[in-house]
Protein backbone atom coordinates (compact mmCIF):
# COMPACT_ATOMS: atom_id res chain seq x y z
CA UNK A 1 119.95 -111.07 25.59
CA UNK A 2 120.29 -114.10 23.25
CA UNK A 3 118.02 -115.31 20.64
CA UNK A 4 115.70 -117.89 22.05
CA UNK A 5 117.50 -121.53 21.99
CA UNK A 6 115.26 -124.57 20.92
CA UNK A 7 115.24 -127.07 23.94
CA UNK A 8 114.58 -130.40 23.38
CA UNK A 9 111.69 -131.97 25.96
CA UNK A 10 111.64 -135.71 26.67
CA UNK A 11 109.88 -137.61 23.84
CA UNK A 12 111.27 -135.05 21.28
CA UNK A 13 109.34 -132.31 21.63
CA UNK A 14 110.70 -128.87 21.04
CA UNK A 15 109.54 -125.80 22.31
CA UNK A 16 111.67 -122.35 21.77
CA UNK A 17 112.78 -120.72 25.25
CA UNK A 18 114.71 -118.31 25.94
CA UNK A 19 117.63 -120.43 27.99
CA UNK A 20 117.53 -119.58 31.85
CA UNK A 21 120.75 -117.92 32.01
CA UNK A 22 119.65 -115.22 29.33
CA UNK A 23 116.82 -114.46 31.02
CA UNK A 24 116.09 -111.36 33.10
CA UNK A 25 115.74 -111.68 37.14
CA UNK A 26 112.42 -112.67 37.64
CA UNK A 27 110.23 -110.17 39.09
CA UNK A 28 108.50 -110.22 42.23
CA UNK A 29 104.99 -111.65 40.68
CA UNK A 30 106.87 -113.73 38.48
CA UNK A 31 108.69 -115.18 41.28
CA UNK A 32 105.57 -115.42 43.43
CA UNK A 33 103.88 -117.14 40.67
CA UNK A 34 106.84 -119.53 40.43
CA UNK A 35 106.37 -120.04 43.93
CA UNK A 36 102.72 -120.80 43.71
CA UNK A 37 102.90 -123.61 41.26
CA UNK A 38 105.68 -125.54 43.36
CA UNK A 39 103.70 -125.28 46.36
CA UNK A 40 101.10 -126.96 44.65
CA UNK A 41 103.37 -129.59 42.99
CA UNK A 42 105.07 -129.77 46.43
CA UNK A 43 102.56 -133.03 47.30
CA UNK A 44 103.01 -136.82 47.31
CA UNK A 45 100.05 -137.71 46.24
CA UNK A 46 99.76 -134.94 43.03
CA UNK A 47 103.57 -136.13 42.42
CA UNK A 48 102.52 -139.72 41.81
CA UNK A 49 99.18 -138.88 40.22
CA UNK A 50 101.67 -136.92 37.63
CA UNK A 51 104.32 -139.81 37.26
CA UNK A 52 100.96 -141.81 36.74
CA UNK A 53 99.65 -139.77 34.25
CA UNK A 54 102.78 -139.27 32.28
CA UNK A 55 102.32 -142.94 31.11
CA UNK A 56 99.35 -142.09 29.82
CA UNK A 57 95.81 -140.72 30.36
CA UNK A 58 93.66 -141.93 32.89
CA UNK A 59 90.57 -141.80 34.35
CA UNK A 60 89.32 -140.79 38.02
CA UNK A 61 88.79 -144.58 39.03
CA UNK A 62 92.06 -145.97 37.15
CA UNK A 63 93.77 -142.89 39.17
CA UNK A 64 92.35 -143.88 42.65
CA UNK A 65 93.06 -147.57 41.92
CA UNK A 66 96.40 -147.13 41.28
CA UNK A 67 97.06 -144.58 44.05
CA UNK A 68 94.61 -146.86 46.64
CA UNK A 69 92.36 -143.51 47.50
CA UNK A 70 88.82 -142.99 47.23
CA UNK A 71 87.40 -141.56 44.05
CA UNK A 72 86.74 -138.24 45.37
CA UNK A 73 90.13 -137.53 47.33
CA UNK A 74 91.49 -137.98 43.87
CA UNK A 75 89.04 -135.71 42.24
CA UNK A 76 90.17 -133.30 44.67
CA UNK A 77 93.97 -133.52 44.11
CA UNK A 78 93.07 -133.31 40.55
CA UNK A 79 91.05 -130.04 40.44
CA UNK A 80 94.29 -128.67 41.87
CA UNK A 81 96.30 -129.72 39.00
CA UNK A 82 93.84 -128.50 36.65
CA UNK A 83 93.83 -125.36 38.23
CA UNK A 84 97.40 -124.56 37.24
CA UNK A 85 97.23 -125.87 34.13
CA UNK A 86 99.15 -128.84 34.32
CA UNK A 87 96.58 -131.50 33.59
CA UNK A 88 93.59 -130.90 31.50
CA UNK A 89 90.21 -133.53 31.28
CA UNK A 90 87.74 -134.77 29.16
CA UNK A 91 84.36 -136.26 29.50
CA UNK A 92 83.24 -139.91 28.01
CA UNK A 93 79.90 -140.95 29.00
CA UNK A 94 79.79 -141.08 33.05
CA UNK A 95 84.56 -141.00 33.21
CA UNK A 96 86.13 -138.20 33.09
CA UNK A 97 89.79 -138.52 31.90
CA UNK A 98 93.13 -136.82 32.92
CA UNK A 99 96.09 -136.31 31.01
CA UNK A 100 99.17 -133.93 31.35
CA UNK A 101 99.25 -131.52 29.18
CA UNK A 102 102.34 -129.09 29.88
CA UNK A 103 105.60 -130.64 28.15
CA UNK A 104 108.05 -129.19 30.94
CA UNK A 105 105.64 -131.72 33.64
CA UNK A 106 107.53 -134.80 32.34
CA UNK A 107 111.20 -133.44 32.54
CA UNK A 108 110.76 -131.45 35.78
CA UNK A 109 109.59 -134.96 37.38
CA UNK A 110 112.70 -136.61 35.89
CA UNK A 111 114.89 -133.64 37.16
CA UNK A 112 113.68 -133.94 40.58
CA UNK A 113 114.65 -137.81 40.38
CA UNK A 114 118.00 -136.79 38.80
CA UNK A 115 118.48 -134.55 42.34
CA UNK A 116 117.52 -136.86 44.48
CA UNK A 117 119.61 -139.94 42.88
CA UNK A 118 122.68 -137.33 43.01
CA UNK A 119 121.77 -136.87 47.13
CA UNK A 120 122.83 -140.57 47.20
């Protein structure tokens, strides 16, 4: 195995991972775990609330604006994402506000574009 290799994230940041083909197989929970958080980014609706939130935070009623859904079906979708750990919230008087908060949410998005642009 190699010494972990900075990787440069869109907007600059940096984190230090080990690159992919270094890596050991992934084991069985690892995989399954893998599995589990692209079943739950495997939605339209959570993919656009992302690509919305990547411009910048947001709150619940900005979100279902945008998106044309009620309030709570966006609340829903939400608790979702904040149950892997993607987006995180905070509270300002009666709004609660989303934001991403994983750096790899951004490129993954724009790799998934990349894919589906090479398709063409």
């Amino acid at each position: 195995m190699s010494k972990a290799k900075p990787v440069v994230l869109e907007g600059g940041a940096c984190s230090a991972r080990t690159a992919l083909a270094d890596r050991q197989l992934l084991s069985f929970v690892e995989a399954v775990k893998v599995t589990a958080l692209f079943k739950v980014l495997a939605n339209d609706t959570r993919i656009r609330m992302l690509h919305h939130l990547i411009r910048g935070e947001s709150s619940v009623t900005e979100l279902a604006k945008a998106l044309g859904m009620r309030s709570q079906a966006v609340s829903n979708q939400l608790q979702r994402l904040s149950d892997t750990g993607v987006v995180t919230s905070r509270r300002e008087g009666n709004n609660v506000f989303y934001r991403v908060t994983n750096e790899c949410v951004a490129p993954l998005l724009d790799l998934a574009l990349c894919l589906m642009e090479d398709e063409r």
